[in-house]
PDB file of N, CA and C in Angstrom:
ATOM      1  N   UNK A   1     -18.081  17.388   1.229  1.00  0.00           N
ATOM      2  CA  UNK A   1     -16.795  17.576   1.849  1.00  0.00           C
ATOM      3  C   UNK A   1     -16.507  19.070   1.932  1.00  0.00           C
ATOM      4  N   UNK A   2     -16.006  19.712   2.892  1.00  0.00           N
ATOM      5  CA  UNK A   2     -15.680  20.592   3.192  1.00  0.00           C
ATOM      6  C   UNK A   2     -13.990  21.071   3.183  1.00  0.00           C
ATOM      7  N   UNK A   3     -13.855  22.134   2.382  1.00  0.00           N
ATOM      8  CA  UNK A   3     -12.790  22.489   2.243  1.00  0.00           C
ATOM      9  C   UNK A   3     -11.742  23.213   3.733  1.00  0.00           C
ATOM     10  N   UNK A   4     -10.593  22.884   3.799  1.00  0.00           N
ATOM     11  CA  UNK A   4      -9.715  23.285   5.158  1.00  0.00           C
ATOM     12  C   UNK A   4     -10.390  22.638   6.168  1.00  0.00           C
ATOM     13  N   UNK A   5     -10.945  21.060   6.537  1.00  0.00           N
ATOM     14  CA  UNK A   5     -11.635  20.614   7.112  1.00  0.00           C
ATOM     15  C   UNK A   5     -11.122  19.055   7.563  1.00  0.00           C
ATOM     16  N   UNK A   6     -10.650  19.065   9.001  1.00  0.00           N
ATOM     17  CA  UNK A   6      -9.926  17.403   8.941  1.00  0.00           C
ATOM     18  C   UNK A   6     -11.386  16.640   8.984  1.00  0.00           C
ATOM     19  N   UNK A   7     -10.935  15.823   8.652  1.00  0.00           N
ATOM     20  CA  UNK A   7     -11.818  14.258   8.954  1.00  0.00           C
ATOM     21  C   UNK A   7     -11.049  13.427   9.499  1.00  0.00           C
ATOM     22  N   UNK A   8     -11.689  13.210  10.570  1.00  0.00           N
ATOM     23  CA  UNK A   8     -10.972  11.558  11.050  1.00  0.00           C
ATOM     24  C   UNK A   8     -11.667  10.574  11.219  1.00  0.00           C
ATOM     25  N   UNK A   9     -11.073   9.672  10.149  1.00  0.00           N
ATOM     26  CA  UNK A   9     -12.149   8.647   9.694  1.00  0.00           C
ATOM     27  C   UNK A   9     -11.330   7.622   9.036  1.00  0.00           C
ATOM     28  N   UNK A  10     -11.661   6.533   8.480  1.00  0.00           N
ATOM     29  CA  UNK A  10     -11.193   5.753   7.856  1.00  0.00           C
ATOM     30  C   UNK A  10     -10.755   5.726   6.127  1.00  0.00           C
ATOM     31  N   UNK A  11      -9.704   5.818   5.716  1.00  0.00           N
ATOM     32  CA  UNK A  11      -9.692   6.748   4.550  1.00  0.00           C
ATOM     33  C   UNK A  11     -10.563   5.844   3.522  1.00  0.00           C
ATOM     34  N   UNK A  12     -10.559   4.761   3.454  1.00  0.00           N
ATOM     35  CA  UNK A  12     -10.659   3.510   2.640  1.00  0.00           C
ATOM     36  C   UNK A  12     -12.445   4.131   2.599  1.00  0.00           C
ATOM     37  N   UNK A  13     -13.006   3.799   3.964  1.00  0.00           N
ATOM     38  CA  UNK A  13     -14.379   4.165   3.940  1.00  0.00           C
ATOM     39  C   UNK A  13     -14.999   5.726   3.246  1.00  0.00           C
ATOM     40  N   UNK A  14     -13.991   6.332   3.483  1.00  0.00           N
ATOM     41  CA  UNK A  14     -14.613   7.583   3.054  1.00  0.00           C
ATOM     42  C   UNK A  14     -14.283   7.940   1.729  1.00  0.00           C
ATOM     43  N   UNK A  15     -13.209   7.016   1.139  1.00  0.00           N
ATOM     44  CA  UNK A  15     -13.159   6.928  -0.680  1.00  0.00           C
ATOM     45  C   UNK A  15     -13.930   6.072  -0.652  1.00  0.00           C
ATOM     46  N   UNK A  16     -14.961   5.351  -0.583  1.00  0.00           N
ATOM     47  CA  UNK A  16     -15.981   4.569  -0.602  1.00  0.00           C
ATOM     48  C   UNK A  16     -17.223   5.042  -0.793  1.00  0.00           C
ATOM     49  N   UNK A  17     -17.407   6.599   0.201  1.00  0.00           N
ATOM     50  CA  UNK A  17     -18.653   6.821   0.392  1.00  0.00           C
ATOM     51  C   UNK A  17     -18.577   8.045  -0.895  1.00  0.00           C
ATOM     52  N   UNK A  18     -17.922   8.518  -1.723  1.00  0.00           N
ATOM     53  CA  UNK A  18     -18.198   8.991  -3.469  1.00  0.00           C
ATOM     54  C   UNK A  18     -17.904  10.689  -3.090  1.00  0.00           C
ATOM     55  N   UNK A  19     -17.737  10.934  -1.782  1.00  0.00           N
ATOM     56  CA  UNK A  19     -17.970  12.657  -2.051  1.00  0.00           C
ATOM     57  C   UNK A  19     -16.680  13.251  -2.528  1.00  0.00           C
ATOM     58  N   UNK A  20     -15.447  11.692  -2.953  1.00  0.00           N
ATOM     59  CA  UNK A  20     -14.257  12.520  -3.336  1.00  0.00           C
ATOM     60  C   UNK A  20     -13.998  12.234  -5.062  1.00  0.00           C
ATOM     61  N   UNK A  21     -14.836  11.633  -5.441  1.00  0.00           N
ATOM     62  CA  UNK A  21     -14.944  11.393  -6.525  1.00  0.00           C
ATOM     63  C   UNK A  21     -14.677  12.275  -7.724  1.00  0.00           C
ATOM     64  N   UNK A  22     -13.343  12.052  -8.509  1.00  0.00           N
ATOM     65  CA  UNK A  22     -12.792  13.304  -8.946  1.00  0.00           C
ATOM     66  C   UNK A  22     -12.338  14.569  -8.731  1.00  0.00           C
ATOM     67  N   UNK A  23     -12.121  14.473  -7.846  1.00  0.00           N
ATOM     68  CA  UNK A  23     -11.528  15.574  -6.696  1.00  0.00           C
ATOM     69  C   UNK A  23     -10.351  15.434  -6.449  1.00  0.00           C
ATOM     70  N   UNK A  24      -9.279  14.477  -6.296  1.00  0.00           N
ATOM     71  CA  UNK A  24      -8.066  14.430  -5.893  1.00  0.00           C
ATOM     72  C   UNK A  24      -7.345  14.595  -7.058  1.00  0.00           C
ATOM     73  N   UNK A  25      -6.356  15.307  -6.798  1.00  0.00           N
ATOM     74  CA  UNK A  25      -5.018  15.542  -7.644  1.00  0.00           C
ATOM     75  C   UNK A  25      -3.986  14.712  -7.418  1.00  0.00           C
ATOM     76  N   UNK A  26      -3.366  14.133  -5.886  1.00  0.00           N
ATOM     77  CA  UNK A  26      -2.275  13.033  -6.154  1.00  0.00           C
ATOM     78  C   UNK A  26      -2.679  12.603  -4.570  1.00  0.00           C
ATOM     79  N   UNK A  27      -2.353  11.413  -5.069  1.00  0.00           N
ATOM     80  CA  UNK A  27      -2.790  10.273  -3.678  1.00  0.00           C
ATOM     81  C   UNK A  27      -1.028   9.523  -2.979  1.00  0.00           C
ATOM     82  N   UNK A  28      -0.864   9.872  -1.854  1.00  0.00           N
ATOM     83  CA  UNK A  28       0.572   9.629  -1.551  1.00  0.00           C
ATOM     84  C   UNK A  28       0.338   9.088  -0.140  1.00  0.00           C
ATOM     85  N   UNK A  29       0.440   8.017   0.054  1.00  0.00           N
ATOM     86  CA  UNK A  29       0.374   6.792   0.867  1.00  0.00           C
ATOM     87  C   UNK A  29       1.221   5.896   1.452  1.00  0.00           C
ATOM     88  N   UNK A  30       1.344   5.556   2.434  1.00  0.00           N
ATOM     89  CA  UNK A  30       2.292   4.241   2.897  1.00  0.00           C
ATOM     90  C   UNK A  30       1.221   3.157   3.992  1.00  0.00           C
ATOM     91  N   UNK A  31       0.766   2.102   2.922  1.00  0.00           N
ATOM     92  CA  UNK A  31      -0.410   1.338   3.431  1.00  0.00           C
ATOM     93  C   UNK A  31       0.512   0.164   4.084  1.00  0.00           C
ATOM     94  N   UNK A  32      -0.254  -0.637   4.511  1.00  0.00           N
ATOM     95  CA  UNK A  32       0.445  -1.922   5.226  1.00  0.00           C
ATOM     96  C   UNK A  32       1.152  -2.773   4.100  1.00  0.00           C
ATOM     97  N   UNK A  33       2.116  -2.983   5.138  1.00  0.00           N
ATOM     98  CA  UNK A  33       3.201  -3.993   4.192  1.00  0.00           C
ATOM     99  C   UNK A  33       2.797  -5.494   4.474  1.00  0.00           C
ATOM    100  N   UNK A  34       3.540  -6.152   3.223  1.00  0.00           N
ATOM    101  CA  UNK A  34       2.821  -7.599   3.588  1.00  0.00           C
ATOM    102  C   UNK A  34       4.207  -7.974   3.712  1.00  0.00           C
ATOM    103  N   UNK A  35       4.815  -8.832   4.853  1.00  0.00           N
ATOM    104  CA  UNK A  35       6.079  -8.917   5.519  1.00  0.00           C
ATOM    105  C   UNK A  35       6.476 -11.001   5.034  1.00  0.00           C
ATOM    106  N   UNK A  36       5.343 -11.462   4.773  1.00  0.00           N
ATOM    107  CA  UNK A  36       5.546 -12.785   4.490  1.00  0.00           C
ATOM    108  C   UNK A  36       4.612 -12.891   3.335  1.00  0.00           C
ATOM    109  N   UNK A  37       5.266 -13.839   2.133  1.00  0.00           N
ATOM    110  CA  UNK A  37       4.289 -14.377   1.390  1.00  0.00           C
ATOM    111  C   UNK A  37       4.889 -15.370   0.876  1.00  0.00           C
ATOM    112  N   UNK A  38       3.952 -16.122  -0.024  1.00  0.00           N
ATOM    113  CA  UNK A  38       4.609 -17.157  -0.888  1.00  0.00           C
ATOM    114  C   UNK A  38       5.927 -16.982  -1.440  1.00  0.00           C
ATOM    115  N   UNK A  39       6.191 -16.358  -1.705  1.00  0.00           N
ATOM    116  CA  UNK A  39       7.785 -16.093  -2.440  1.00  0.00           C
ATOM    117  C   UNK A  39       9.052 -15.616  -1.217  1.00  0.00           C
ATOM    118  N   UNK A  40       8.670 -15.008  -0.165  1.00  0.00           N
ATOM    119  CA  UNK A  40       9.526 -15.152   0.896  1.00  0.00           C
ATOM    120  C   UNK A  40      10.048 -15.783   1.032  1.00  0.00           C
ATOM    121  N   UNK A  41      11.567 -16.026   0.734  1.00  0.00           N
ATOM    122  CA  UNK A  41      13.154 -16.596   1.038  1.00  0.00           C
ATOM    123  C   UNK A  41      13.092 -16.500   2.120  1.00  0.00           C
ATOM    124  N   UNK A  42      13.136 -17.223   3.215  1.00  0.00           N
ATOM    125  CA  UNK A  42      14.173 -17.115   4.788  1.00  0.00           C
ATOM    126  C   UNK A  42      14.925 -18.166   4.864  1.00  0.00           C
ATOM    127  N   UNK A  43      16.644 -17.598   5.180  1.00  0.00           N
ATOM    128  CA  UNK A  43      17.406 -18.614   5.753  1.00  0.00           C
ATOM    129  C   UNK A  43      16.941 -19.515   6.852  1.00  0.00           C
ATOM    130  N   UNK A  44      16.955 -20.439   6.922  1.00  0.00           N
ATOM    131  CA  UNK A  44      16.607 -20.754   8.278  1.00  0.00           C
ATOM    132  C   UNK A  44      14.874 -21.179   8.439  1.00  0.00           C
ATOM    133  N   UNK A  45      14.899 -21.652   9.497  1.00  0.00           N
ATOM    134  CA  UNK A  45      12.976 -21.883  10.069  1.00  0.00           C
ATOM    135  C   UNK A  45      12.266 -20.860  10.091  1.00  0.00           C
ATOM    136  N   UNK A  46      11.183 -20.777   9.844  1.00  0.00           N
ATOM    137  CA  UNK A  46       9.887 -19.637   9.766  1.00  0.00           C
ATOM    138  C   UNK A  46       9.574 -19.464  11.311  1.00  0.00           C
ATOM    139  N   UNK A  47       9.184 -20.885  12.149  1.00  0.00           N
ATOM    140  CA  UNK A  47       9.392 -20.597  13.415  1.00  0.00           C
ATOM    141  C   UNK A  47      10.470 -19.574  14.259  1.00  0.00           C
ATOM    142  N   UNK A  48      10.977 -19.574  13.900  1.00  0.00           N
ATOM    143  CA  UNK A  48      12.088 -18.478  14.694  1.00  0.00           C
ATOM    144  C   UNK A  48      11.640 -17.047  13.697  1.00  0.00           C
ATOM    145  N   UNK A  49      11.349 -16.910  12.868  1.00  0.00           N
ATOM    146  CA  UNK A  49      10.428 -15.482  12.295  1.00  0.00           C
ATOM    147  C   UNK A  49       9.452 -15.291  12.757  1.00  0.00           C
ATOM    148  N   UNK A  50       8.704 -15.654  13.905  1.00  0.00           N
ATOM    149  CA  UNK A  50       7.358 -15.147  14.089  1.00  0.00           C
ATOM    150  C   UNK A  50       6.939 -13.841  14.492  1.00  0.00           C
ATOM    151  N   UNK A  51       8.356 -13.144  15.072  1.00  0.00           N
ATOM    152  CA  UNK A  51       8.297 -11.678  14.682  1.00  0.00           C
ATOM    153  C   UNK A  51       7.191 -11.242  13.289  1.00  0.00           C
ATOM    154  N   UNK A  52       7.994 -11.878  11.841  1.00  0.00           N
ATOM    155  CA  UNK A  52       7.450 -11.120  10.629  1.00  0.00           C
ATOM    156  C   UNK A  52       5.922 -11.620  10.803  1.00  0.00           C
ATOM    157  N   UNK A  53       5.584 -12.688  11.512  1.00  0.00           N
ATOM    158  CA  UNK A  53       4.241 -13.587  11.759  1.00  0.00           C
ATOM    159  C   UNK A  53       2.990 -11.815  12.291  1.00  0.00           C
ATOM    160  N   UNK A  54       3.655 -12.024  12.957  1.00  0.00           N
ATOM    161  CA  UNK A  54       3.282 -11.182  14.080  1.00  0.00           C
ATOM    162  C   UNK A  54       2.926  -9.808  13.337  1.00  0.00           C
ATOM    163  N   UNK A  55       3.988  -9.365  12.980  1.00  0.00           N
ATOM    164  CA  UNK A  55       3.973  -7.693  12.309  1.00  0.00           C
ATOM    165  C   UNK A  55       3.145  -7.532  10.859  1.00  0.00           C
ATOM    166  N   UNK A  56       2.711  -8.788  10.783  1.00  0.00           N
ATOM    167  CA  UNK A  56       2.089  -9.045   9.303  1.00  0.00           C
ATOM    168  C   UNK A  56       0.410  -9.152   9.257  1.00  0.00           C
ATOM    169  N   UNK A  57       0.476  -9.434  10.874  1.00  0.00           N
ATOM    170  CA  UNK A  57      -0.993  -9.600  11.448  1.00  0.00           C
ATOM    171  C   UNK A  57      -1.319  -8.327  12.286  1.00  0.00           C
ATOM    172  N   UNK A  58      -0.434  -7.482  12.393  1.00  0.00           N
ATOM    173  CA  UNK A  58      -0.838  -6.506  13.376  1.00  0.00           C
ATOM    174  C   UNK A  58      -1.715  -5.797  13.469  1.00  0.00           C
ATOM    175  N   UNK A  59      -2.390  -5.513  11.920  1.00  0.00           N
ATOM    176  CA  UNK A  59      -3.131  -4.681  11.795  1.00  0.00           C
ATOM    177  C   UNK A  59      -4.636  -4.930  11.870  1.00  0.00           C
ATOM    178  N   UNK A  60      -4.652  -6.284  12.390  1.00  0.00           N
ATOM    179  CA  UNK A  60      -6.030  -7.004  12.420  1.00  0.00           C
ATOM    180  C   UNK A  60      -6.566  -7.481  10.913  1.00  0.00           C
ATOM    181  N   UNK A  61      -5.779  -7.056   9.606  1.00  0.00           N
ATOM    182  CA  UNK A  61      -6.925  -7.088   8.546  1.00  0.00           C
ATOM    183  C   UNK A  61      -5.909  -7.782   7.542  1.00  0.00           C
ATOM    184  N   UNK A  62      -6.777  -7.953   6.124  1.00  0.00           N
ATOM    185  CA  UNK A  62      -5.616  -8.656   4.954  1.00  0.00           C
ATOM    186  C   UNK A  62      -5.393  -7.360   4.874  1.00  0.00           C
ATOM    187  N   UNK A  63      -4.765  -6.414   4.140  1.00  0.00           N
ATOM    188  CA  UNK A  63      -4.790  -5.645   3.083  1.00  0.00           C
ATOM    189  C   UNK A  63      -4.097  -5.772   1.664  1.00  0.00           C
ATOM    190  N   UNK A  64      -5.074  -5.485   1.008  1.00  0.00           N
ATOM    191  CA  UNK A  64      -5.386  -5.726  -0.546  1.00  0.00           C
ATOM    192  C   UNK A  64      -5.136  -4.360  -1.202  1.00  0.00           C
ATOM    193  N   UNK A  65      -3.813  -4.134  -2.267  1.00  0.00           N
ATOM    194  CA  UNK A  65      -3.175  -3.276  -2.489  1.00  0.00           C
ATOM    195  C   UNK A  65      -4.304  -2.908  -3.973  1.00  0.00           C
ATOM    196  N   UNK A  66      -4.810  -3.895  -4.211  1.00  0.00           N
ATOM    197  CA  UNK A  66      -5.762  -3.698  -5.485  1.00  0.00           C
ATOM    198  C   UNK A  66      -6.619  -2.766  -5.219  1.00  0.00           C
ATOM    199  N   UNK A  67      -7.537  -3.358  -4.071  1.00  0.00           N
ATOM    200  CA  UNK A  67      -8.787  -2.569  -3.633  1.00  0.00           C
ATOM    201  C   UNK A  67      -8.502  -0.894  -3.053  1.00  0.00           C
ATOM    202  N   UNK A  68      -7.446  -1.036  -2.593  1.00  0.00           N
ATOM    203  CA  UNK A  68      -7.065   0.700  -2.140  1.00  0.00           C
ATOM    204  C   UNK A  68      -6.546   1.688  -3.928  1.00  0.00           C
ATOM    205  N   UNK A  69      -5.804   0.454  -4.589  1.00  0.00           N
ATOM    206  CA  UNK A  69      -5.700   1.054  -5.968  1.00  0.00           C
ATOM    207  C   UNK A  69      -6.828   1.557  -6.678  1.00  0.00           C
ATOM    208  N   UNK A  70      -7.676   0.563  -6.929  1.00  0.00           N
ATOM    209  CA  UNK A  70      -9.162   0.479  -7.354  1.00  0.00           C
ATOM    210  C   UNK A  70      -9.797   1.982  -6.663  1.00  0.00           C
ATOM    211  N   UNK A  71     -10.245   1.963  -5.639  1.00  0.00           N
ATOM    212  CA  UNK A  71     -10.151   3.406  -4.917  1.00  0.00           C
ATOM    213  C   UNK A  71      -9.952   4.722  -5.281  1.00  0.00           C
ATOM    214  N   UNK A  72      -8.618   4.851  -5.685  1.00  0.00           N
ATOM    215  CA  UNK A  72      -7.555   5.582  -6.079  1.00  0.00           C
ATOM    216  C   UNK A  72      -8.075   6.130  -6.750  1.00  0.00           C
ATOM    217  N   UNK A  73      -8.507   5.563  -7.971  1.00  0.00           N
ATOM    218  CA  UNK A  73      -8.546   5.589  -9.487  1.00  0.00           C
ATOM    219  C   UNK A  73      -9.996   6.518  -9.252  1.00  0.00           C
ATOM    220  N   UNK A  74     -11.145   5.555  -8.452  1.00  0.00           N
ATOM    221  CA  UNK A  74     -12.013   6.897  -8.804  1.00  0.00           C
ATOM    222  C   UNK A  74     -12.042   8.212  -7.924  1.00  0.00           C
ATOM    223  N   UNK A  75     -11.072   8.379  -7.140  1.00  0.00           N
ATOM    224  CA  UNK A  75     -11.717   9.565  -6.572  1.00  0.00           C
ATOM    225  C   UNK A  75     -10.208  10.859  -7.301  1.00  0.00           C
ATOM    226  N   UNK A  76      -9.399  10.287  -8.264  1.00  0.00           N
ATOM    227  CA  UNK A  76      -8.324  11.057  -8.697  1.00  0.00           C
ATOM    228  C   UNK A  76      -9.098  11.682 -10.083  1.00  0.00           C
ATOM    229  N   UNK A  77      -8.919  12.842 -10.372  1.00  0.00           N
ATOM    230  CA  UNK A  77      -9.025  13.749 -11.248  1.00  0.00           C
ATOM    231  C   UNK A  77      -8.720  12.814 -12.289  1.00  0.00           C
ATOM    232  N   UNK A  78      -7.077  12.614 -12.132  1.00  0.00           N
ATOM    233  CA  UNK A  78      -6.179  12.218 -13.412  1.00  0.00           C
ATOM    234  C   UNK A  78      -5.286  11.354 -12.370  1.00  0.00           C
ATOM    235  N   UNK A  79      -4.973   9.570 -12.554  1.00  0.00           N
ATOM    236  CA  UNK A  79      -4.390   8.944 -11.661  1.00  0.00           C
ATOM    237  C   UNK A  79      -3.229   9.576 -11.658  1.00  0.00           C
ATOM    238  N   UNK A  80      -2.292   9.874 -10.247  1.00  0.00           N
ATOM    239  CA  UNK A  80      -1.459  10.166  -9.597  1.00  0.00           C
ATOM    240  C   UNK A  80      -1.335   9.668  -8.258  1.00  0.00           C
ATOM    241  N   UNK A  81      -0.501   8.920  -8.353  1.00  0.00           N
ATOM    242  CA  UNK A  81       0.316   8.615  -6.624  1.00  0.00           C
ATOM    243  C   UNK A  81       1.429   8.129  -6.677  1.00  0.00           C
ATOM    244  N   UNK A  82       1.512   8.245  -5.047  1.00  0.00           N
ATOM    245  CA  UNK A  82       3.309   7.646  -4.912  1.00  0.00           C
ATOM    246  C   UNK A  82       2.280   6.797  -3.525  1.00  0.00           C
ATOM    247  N   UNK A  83       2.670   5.459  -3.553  1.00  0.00           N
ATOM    248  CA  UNK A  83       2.331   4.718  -3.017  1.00  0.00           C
ATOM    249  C   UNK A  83       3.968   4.042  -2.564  1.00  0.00           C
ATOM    250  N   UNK A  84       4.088   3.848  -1.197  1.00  0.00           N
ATOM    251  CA  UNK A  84       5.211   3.144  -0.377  1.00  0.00           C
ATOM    252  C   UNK A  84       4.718   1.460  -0.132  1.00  0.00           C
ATOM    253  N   UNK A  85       5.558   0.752  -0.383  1.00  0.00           N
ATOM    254  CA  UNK A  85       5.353  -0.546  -0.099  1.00  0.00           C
ATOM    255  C   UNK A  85       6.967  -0.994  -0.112  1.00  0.00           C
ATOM    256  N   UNK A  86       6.523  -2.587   0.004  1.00  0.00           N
ATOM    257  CA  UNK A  86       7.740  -3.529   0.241  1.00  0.00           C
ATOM    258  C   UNK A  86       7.545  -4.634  -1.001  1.00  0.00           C
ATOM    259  N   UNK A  87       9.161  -5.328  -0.890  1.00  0.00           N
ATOM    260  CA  UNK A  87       9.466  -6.180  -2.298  1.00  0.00           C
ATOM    261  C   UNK A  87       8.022  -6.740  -2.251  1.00  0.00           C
ATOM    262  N   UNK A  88       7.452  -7.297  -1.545  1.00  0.00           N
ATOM    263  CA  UNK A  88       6.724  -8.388  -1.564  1.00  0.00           C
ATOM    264  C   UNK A  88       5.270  -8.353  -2.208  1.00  0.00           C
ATOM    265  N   UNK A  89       5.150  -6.896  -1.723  1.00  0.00           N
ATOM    266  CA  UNK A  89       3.972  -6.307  -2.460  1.00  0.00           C
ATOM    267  C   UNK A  89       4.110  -5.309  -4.204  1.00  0.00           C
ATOM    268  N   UNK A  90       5.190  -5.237  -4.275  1.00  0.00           N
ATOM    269  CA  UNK A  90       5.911  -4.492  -5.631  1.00  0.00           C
ATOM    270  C   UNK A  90       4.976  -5.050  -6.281  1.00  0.00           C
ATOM    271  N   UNK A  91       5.300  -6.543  -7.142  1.00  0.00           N
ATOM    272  CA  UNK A  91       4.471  -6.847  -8.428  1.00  0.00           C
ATOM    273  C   UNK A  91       2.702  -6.469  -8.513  1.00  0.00           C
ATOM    274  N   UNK A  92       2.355  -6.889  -7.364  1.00  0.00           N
ATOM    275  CA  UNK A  92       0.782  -6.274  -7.179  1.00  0.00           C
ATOM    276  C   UNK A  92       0.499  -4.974  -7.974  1.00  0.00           C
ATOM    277  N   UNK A  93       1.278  -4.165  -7.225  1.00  0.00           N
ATOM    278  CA  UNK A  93       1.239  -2.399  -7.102  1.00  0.00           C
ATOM    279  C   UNK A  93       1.718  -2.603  -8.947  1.00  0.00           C
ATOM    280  N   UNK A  94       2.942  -3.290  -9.356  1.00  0.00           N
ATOM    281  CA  UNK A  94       3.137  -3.268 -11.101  1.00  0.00           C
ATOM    282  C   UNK A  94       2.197  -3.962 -11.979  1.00  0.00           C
ATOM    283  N   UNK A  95       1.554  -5.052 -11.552  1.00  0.00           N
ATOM    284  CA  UNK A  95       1.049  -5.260 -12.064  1.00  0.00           C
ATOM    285  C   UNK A  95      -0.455  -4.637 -13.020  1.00  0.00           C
ATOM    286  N   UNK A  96      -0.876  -3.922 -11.346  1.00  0.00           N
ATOM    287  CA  UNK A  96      -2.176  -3.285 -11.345  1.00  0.00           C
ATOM    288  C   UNK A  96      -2.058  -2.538 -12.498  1.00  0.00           C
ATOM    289  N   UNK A  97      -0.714  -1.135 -12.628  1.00  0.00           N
ATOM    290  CA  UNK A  97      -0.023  -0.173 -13.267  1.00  0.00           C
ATOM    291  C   UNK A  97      -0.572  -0.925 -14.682  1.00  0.00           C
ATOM    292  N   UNK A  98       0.331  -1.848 -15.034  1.00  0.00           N
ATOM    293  CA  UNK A  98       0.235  -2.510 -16.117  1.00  0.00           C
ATOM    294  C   UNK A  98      -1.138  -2.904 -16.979  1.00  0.00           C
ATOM    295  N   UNK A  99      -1.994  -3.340 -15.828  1.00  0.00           N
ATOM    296  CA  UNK A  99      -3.653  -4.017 -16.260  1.00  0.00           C
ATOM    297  C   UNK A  99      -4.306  -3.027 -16.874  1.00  0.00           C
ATOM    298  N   UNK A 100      -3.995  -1.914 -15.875  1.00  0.00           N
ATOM    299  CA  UNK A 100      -4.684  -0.447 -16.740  1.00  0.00           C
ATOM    300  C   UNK A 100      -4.143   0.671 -17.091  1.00  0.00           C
ATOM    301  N   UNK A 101      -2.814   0.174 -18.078  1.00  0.00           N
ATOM    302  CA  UNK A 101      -1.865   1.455 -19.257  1.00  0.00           C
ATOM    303  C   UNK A 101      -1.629   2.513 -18.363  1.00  0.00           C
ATOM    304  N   UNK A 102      -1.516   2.373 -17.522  1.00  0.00           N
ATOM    305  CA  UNK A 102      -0.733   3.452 -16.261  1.00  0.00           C
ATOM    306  C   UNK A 102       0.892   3.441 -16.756  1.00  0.00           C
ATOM    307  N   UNK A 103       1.551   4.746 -16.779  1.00  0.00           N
ATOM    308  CA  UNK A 103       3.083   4.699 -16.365  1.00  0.00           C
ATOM    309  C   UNK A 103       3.005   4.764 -15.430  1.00  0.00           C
ATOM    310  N   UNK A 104       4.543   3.554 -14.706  1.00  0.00           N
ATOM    311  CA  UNK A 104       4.871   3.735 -13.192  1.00  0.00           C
ATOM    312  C   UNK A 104       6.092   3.901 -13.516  1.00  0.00           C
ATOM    313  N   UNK A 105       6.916   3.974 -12.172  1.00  0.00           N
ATOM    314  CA  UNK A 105       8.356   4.105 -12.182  1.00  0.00           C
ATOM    315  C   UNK A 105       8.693   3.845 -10.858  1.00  0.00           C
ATOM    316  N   UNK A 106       9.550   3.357 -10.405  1.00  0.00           N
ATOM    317  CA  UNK A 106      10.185   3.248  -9.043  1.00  0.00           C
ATOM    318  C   UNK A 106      11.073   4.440  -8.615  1.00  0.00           C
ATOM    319  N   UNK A 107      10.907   4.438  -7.466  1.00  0.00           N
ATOM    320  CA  UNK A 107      11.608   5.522  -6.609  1.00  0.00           C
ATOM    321  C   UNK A 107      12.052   4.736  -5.415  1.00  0.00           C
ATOM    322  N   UNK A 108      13.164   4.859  -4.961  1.00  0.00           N
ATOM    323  CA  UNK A 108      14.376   3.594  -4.204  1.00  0.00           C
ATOM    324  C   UNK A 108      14.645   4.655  -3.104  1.00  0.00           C
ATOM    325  N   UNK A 109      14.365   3.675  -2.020  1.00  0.00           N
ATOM    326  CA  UNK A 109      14.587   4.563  -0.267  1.00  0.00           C
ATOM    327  C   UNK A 109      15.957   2.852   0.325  1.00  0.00           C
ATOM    328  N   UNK A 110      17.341   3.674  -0.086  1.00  0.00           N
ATOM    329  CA  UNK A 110      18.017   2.691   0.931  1.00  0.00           C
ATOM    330  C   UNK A 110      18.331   3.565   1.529  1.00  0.00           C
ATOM    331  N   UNK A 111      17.467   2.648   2.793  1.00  0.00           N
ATOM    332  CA  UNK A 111      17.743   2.798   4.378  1.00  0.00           C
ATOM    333  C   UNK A 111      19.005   2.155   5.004  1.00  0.00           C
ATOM    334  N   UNK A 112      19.766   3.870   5.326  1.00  0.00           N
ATOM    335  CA  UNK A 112      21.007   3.062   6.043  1.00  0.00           C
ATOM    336  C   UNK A 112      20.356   2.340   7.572  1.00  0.00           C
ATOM    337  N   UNK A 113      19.841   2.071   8.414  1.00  0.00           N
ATOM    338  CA  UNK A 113      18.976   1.369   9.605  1.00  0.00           C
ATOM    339  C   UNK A 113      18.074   1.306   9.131  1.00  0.00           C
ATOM    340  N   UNK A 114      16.971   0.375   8.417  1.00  0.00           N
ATOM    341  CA  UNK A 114      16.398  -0.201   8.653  1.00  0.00           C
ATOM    342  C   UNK A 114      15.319  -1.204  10.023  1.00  0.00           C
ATOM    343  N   UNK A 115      13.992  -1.232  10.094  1.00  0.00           N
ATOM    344  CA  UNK A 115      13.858  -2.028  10.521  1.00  0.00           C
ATOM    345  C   UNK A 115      14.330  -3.242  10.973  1.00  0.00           C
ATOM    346  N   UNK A 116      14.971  -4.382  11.409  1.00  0.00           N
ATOM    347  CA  UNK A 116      15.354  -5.679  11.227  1.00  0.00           C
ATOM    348  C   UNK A 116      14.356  -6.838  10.709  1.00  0.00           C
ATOM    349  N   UNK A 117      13.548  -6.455  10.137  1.00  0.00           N
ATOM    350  CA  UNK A 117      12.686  -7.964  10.209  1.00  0.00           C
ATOM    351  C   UNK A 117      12.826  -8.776   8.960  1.00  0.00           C
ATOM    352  N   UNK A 118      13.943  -8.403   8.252  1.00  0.00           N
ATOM    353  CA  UNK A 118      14.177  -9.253   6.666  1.00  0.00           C
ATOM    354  C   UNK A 118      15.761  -9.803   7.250  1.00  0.00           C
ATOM    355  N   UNK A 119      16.338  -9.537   8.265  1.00  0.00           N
ATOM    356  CA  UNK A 119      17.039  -9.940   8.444  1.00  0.00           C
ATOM    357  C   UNK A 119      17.452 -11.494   9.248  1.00  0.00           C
TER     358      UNK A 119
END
């Protein structure tokens, strides 16, 4: 890897391919949100949500908050990040924290406008 040097590439793949391996100081991210899951409350029919259907699939892929964590871990010096997500994905992201004696802490973004799609 080359220093003052973009890459455009897939980040996932290129923490994959080892040349950042202990090299990062803080990892600060906003990966895909997961907009429906098992625990999703909606008033009302899911049919008339296919908006969240939709925006949940957009990205063509699952994404797995573990495997980008997992990631994380080896190419950080010393783990550090601020990772952005939604309720739905929270416990994942705490849990992970938890599995391996990480401190976390929350940091709270109320949005006066918002998106609409929890609404």
């Amino acid at each position: 890897m080359e220093v003052n040097k973009i890459y455009n590439t897939n980040c996932i793949d290129f923490m994959r391919g080892g040349v950042l391996n202990n090299k990062v100081d803080l990892v600060l991210t906003d990966p895909p949100y997961e907009f429906i899951s098992n625990q999703t409350k909606f008033s009302g029919d899911l049919k008339n949500r296919k908006h969240l259907q939709d925006i949940n699939t957009s990205f063509g892929m699952k994404f797995d908050p573990v495997e980008l964590l997992e990631l994380c871990k080896t190419v950080c010096k010393k783990f550090n990040g601020y990772f952005f997500t939604n309720k739905n994905l929270l416990t994942k992201y705490i849990g992970w924290a938890e599995q391996n004696k990480y401190k976390w802490d929350l940091l709270l973004w109320l949005k006066p406008n918002p998106v609409p799609i929890s609404a």
